[in-house]
Each structure stands twice: as C-alpha cells, then as structure tokens.
PDB file of N, CA and C in Angstrom:
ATOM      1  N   UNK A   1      79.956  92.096 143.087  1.00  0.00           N
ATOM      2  CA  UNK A   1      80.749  91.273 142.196  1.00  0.00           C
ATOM      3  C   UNK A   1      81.273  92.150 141.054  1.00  0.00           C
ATOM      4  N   UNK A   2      82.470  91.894 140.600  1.00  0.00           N
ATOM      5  CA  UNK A   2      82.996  92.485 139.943  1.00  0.00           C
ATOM      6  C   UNK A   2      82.794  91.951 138.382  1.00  0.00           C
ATOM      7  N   UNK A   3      83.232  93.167 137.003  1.00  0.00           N
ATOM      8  CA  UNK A   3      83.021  92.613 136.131  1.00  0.00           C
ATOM      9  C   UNK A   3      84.179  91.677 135.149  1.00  0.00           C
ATOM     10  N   UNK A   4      84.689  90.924 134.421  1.00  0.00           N
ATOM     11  CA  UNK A   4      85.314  90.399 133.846  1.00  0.00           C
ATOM     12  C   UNK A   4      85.921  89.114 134.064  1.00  0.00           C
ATOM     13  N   UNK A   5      86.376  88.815 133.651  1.00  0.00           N
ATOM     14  CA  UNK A   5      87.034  87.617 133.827  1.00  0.00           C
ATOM     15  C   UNK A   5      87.710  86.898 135.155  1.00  0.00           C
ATOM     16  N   UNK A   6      87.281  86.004 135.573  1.00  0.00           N
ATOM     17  CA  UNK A   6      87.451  85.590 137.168  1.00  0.00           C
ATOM     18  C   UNK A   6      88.997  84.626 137.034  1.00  0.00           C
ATOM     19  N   UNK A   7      89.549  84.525 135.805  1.00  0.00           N
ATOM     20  CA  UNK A   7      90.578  83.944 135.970  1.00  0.00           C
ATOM     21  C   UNK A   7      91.067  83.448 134.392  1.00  0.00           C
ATOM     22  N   UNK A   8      92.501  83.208 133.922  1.00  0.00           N
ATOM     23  CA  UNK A   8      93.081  82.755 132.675  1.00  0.00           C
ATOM     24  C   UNK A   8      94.316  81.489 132.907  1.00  0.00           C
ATOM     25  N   UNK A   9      94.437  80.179 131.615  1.00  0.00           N
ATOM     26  CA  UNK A   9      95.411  80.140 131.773  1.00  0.00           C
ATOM     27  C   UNK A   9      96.133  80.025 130.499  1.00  0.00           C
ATOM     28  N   UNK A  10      96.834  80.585 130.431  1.00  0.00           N
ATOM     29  CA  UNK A  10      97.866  80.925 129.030  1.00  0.00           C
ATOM     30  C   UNK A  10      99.015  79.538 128.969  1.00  0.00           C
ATOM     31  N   UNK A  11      98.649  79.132 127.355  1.00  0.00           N
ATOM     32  CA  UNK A  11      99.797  77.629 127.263  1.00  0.00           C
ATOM     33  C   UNK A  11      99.994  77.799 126.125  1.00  0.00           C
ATOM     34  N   UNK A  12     100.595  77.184 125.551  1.00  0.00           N
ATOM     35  CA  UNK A  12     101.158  76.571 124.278  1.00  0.00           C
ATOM     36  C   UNK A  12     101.879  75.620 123.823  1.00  0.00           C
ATOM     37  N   UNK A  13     102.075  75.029 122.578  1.00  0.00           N
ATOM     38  CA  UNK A  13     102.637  73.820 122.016  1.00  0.00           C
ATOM     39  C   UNK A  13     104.184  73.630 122.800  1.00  0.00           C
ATOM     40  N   UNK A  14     104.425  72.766 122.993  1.00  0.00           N
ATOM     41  CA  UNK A  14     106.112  72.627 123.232  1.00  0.00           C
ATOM     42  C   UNK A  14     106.289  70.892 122.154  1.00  0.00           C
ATOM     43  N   UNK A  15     107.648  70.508 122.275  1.00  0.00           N
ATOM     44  CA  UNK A  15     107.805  69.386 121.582  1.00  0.00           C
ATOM     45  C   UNK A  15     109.130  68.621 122.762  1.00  0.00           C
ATOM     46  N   UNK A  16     108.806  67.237 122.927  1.00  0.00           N
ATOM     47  CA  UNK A  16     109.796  66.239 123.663  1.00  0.00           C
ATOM     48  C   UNK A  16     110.471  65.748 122.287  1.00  0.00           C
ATOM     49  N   UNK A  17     111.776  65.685 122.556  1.00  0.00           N
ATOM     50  CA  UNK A  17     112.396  64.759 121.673  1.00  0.00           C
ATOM     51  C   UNK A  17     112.221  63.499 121.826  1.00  0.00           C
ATOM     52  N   UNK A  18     112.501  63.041 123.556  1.00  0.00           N
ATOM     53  CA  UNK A  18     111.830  62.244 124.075  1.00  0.00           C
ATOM     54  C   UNK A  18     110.790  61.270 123.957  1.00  0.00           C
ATOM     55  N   UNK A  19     109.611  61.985 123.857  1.00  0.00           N
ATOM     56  CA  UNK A  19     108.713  61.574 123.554  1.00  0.00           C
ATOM     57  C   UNK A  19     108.120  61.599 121.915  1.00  0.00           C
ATOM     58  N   UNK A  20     108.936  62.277 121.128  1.00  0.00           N
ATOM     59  CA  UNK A  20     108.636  62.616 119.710  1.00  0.00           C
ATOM     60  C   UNK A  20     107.413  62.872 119.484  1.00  0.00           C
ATOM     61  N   UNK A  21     106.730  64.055 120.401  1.00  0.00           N
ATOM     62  CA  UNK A  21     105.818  64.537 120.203  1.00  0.00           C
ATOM     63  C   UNK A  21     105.213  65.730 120.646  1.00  0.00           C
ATOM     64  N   UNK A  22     104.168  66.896 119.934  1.00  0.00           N
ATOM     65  CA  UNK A  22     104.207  67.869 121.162  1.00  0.00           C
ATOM     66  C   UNK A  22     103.649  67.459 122.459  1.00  0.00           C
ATOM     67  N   UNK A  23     103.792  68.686 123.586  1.00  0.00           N
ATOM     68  CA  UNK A  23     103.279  68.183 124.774  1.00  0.00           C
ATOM     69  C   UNK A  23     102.444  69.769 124.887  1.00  0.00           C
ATOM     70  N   UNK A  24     102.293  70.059 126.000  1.00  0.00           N
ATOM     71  CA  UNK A  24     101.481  71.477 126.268  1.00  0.00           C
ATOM     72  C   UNK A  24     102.028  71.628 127.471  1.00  0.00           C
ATOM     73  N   UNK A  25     102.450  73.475 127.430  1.00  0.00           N
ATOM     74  CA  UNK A  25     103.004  73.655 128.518  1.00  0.00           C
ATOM     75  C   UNK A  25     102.735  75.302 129.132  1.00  0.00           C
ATOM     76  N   UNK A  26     102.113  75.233 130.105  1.00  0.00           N
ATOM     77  CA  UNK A  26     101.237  75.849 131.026  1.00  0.00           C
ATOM     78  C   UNK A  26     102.544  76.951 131.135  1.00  0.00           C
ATOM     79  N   UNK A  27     102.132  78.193 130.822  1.00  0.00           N
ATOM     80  CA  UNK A  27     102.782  79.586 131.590  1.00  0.00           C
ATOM     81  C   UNK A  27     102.638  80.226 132.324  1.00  0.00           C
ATOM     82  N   UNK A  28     101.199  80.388 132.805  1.00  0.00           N
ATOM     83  CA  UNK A  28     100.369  81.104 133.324  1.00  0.00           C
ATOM     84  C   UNK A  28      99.377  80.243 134.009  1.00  0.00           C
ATOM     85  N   UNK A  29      98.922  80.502 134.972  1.00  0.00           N
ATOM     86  CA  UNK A  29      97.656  80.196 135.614  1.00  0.00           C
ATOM     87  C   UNK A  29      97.097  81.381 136.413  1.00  0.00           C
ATOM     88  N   UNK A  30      96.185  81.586 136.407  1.00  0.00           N
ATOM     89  CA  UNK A  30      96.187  82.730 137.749  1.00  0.00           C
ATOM     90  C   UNK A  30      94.262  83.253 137.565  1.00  0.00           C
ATOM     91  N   UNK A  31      93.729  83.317 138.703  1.00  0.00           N
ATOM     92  CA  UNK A  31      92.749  83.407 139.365  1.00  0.00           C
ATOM     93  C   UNK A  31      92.491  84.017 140.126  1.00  0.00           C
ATOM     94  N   UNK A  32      91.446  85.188 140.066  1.00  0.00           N
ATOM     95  CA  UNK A  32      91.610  86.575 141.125  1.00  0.00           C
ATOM     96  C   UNK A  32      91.287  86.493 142.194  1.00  0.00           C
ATOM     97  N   UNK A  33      91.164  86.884 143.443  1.00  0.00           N
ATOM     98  CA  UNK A  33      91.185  86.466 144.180  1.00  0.00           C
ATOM     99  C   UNK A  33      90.076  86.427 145.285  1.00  0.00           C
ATOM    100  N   UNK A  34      89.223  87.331 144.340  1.00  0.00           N
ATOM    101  CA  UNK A  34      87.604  87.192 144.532  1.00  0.00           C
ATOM    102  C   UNK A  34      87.046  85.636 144.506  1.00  0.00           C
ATOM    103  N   UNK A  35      87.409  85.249 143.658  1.00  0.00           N
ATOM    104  CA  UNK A  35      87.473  84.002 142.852  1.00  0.00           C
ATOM    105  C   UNK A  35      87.689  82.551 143.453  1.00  0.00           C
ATOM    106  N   UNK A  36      88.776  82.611 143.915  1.00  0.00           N
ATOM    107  CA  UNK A  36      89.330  81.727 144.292  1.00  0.00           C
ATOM    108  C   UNK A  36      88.879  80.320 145.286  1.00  0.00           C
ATOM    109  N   UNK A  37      89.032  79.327 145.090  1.00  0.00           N
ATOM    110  CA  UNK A  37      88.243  78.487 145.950  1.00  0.00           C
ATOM    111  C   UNK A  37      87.124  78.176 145.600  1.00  0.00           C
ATOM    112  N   UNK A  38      86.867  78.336 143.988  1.00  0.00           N
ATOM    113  CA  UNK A  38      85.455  77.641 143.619  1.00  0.00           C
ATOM    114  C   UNK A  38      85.844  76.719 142.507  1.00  0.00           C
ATOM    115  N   UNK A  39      86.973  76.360 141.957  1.00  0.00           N
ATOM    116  CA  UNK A  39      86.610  75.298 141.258  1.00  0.00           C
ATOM    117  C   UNK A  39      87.164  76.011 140.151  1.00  0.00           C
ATOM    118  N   UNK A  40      87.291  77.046 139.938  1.00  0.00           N
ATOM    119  CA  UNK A  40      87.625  77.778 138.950  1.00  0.00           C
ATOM    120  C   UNK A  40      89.523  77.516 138.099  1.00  0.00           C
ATOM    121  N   UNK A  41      90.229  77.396 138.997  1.00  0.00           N
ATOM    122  CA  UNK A  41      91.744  76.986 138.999  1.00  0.00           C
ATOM    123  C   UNK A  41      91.774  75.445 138.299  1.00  0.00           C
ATOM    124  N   UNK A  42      90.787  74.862 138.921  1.00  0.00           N
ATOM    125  CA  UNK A  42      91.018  72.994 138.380  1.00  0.00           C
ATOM    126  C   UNK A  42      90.103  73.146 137.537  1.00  0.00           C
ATOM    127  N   UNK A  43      88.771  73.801 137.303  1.00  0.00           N
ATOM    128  CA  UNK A  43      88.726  74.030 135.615  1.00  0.00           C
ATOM    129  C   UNK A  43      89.326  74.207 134.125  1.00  0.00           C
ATOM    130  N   UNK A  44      89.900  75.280 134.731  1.00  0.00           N
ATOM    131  CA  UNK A  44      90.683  75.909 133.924  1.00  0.00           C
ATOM    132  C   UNK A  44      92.237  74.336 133.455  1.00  0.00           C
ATOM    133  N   UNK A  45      92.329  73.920 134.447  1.00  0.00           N
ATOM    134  CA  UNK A  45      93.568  73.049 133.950  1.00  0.00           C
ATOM    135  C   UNK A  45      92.719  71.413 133.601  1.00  0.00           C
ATOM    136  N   UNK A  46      91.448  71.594 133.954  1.00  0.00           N
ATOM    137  CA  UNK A  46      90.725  70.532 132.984  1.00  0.00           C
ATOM    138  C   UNK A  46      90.578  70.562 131.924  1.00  0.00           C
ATOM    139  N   UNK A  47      90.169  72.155 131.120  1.00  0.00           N
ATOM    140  CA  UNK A  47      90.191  72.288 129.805  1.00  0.00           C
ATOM    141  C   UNK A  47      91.173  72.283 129.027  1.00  0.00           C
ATOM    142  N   UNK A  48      92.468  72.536 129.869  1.00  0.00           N
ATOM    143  CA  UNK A  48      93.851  72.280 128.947  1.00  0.00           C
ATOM    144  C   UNK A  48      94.332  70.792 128.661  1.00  0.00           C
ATOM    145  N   UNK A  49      93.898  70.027 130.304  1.00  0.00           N
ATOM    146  CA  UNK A  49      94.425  68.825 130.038  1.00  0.00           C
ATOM    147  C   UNK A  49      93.488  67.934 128.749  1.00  0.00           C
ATOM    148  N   UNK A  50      91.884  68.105 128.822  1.00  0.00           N
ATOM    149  CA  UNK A  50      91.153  67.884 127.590  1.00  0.00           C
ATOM    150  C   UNK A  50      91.614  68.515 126.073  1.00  0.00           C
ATOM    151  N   UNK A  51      92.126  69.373 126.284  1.00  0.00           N
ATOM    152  CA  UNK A  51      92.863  69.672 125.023  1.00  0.00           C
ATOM    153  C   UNK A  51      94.011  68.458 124.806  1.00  0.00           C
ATOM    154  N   UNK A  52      94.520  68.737 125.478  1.00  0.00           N
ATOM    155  CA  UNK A  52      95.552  67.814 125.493  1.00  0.00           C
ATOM    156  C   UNK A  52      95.718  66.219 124.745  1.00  0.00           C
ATOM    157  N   UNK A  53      94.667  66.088 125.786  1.00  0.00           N
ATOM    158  CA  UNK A  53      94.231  64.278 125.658  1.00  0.00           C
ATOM    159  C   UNK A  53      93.453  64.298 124.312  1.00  0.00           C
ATOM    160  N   UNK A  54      92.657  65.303 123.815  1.00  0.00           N
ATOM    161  CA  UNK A  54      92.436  65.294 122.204  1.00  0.00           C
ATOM    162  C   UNK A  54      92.981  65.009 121.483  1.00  0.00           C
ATOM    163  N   UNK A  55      94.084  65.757 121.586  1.00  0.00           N
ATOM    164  CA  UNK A  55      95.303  66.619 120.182  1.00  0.00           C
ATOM    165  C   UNK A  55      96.353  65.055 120.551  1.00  0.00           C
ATOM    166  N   UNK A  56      96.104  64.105 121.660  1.00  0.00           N
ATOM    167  CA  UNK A  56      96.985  63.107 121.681  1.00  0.00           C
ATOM    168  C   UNK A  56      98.768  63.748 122.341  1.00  0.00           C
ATOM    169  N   UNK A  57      98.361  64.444 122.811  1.00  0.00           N
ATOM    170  CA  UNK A  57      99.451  65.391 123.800  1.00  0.00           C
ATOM    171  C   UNK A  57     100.305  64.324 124.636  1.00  0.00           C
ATOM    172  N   UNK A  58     101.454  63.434 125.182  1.00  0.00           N
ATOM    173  CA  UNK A  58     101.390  62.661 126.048  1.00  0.00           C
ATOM    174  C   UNK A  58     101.954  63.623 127.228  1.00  0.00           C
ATOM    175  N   UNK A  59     101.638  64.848 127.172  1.00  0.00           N
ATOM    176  CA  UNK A  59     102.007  65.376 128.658  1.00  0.00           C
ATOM    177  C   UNK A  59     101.633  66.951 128.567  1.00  0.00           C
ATOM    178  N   UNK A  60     101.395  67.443 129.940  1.00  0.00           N
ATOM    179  CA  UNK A  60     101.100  68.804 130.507  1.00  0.00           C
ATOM    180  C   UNK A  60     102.049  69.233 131.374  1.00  0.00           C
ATOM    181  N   UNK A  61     103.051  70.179 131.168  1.00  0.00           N
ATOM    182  CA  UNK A  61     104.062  70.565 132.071  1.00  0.00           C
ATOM    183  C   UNK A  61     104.228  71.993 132.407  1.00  0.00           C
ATOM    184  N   UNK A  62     104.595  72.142 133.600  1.00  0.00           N
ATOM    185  CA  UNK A  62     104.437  73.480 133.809  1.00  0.00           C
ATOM    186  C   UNK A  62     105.335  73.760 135.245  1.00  0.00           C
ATOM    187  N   UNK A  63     105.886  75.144 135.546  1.00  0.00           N
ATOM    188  CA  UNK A  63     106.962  75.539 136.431  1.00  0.00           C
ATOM    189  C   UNK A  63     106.172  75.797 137.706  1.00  0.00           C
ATOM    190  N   UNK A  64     106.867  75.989 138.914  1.00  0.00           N
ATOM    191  CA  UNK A  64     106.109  76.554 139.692  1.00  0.00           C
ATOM    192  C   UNK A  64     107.211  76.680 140.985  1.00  0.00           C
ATOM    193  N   UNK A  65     107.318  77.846 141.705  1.00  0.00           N
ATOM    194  CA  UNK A  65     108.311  78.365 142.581  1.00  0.00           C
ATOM    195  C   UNK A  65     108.176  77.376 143.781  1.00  0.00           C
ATOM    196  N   UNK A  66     109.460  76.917 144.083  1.00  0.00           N
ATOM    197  CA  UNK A  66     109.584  75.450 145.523  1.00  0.00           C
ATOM    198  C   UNK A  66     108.747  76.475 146.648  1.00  0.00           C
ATOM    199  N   UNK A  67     109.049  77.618 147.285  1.00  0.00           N
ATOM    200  CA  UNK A  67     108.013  78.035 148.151  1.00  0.00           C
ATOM    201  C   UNK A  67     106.784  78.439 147.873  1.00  0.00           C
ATOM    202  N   UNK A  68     105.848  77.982 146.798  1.00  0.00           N
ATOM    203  CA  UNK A  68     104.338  78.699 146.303  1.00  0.00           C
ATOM    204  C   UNK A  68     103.673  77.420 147.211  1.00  0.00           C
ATOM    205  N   UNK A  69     103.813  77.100 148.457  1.00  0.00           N
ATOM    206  CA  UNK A  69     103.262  75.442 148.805  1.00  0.00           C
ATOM    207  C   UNK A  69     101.970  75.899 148.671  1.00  0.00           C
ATOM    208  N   UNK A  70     101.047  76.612 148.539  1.00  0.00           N
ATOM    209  CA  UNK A  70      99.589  76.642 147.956  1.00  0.00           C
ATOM    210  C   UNK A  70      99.882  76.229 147.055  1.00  0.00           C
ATOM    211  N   UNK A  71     100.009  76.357 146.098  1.00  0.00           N
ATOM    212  CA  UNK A  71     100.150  76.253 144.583  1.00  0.00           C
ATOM    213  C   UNK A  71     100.892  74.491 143.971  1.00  0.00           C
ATOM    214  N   UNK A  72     101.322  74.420 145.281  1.00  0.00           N
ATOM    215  CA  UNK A  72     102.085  73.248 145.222  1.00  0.00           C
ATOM    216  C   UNK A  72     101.449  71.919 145.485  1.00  0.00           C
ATOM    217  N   UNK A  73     100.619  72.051 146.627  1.00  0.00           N
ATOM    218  CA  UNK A  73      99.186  71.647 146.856  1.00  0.00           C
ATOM    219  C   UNK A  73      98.433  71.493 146.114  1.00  0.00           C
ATOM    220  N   UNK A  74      97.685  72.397 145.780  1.00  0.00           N
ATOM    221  CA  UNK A  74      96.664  72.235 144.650  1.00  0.00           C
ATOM    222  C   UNK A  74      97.263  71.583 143.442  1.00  0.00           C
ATOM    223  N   UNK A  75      98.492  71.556 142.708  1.00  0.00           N
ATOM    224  CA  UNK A  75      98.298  70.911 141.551  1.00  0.00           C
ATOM    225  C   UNK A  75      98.712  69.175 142.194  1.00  0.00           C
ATOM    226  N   UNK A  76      99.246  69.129 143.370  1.00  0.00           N
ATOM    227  CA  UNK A  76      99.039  67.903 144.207  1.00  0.00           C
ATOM    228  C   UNK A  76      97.837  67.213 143.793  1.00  0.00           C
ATOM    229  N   UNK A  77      97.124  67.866 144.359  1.00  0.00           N
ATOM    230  CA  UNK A  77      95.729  67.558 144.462  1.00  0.00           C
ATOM    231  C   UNK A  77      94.840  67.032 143.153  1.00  0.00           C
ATOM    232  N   UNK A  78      95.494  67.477 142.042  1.00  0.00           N
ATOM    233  CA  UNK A  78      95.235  66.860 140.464  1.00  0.00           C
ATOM    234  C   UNK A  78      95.896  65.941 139.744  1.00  0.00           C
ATOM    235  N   UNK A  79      97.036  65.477 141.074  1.00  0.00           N
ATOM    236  CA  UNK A  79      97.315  64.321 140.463  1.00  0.00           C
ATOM    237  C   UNK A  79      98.882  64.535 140.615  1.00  0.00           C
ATOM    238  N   UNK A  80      99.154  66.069 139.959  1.00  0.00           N
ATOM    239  CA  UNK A  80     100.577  66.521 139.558  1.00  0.00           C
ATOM    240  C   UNK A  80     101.371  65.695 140.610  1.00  0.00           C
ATOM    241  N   UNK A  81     102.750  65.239 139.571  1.00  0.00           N
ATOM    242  CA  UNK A  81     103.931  65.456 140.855  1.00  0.00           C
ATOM    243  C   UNK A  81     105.628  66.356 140.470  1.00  0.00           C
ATOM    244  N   UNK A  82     106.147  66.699 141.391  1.00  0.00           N
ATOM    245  CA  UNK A  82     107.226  67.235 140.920  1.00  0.00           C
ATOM    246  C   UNK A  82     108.379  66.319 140.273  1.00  0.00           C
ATOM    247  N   UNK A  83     109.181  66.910 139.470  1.00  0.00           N
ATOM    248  CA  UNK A  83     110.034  66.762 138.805  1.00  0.00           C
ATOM    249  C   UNK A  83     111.376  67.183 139.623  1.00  0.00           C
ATOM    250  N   UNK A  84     111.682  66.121 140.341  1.00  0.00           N
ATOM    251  CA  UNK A  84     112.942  66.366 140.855  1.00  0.00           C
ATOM    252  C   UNK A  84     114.553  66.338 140.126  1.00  0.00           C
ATOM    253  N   UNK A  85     114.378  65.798 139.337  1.00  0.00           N
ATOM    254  CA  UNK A  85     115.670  65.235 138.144  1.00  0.00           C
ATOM    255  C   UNK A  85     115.953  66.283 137.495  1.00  0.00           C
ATOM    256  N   UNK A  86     115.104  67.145 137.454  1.00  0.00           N
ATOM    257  CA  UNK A  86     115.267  68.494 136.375  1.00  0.00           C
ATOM    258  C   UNK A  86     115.622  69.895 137.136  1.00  0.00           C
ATOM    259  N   UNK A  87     116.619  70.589 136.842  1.00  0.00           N
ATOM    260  CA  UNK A  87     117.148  72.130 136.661  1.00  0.00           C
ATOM    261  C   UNK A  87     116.514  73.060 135.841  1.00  0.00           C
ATOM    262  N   UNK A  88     115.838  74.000 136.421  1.00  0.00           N
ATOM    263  CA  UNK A  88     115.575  74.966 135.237  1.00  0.00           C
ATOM    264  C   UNK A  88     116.774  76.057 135.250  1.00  0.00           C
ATOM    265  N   UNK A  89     116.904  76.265 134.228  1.00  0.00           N
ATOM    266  CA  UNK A  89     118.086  77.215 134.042  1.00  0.00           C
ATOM    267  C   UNK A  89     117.747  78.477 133.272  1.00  0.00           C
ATOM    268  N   UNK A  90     118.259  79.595 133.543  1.00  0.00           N
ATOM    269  CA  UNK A  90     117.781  80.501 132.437  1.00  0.00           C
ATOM    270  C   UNK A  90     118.982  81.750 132.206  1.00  0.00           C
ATOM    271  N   UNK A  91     119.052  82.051 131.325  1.00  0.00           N
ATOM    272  CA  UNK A  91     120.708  83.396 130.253  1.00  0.00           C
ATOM    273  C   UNK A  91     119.983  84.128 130.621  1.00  0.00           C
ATOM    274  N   UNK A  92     120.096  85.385 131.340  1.00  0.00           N
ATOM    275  CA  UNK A  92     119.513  86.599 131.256  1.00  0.00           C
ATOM    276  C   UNK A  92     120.117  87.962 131.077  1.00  0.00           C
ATOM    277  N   UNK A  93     119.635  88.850 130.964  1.00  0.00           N
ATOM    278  CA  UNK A  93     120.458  90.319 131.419  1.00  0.00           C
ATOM    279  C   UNK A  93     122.049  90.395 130.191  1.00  0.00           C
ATOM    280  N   UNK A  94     122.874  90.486 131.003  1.00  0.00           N
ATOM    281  CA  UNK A  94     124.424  90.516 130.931  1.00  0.00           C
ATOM    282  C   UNK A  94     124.598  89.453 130.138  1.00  0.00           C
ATOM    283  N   UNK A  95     124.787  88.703 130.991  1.00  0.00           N
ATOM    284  CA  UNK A  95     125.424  86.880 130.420  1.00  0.00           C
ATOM    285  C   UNK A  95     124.870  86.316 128.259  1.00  0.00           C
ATOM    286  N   UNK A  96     122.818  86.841 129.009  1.00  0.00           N
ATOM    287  CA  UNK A  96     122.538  86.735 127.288  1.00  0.00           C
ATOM    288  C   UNK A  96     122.770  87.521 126.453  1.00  0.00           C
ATOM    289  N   UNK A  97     123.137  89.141 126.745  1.00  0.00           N
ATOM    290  CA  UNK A  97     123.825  89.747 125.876  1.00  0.00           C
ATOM    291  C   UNK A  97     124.820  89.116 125.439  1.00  0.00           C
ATOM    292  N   UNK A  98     125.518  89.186 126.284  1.00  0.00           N
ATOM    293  CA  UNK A  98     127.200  89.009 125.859  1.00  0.00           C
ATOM    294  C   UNK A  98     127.206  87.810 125.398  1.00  0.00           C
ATOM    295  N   UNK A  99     126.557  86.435 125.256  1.00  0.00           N
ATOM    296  CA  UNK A  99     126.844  85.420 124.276  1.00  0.00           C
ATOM    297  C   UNK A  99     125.745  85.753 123.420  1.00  0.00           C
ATOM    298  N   UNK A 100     124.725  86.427 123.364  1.00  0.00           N
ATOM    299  CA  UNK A 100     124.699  86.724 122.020  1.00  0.00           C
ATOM    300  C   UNK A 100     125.124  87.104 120.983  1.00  0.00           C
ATOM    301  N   UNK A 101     126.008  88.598 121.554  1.00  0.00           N
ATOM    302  CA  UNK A 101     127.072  88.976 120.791  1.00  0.00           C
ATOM    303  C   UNK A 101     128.222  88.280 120.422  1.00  0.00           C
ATOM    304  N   UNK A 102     128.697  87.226 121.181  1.00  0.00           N
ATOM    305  CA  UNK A 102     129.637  86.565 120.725  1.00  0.00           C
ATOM    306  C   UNK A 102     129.193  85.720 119.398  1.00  0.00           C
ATOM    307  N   UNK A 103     127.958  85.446 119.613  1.00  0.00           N
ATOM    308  CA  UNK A 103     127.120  84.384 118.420  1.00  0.00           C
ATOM    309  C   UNK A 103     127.523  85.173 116.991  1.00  0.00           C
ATOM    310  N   UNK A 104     127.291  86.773 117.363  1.00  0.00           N
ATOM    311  CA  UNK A 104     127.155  87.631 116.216  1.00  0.00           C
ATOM    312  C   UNK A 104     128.097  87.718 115.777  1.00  0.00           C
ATOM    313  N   UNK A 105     129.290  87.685 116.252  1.00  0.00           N
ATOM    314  CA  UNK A 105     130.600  87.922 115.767  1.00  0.00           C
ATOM    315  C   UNK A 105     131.841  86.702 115.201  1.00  0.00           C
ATOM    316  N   UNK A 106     130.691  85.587 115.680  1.00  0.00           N
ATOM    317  CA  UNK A 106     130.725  84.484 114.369  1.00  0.00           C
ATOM    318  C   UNK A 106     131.746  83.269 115.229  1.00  0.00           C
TER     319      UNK A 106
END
C-alpha cells in the first residue's frame, strides 16, 4: 500500500441568481486508482453535500464529459441527474485574447 492520500475533491462557493443564493460547485473529483471501489468517491461527495446542506446551499453542481459513462454512473447512482437544458461554453486561446483586448481598448 502506498503512502498518501487515496483521493481529493476540490469545490468552491458559486452563486444562482436564480436561486439567490450560493450553491457549491465541484471541480475536481478524483481517486487513485489503487483506491477505487471502496466507498471512497461517494464519501468524499457526502462530505461536500453535508457541507452544503449546513451552510443551507440549495444545490451541488458539477461538469462531467458525455463519454466518462463510469463517471456518469456513479454520480447516477447518488441520485445525480443530468442537465440537459444547459450548454457549457468556454473563450479560450485566440478568441479570449482578442476580446480581451478589444475590452482594453475601450
């Protein structure tokens, strides 16, 4: 057995206008692969969702690639469901330069 940490998941505050409130939103999950298959993955998103339900959070959201169907599964399996209504979109590279710079130049 190896030493350190058998797995992390990295989140932070987000806010719904929507909902006029923050929510928590999962970036990271990941579990080595020694690891895997003990309980360790739905831990880890028990202690966030208990955060959650503390702090009065009304939601836990988080991305996840249409072909990861493991991954797709398992948060199945906790209940999750997908969000079909929604686009993620993202500026990168080129495109966010160049309207940044346009931003800059007023």
């Amino acid at each position: 057995m190896s030493n350190g940490a058998a797995g992390f998941v990295l989140y932070f505050y987000n806010y719904s206008t929507w909902r006029g409130r923050a929510g928590i939103y999962i970036e990271d999950l990941f579990v080595r692969p020694a690891f895997r298959r003990r309980g360790i993955g739905k831990a880890l998103f028990a202690r966030v969702a208990a955060i959650a339900v503390a702090e009065g959070c009304p939601r836990l959201e988080w991305a996840v690639l249409n072909w990861n169907t493991p991954a797709i599964d398992f948060y199945r399996s906790l209940g999750a469901e997908p969000l079909s209504e929604w686009t993620t979109m993202r500026l990168a590279g080129e495109a966010l330069a160049g309207l940044g710079s346009e931003r800059a130049r007023g």
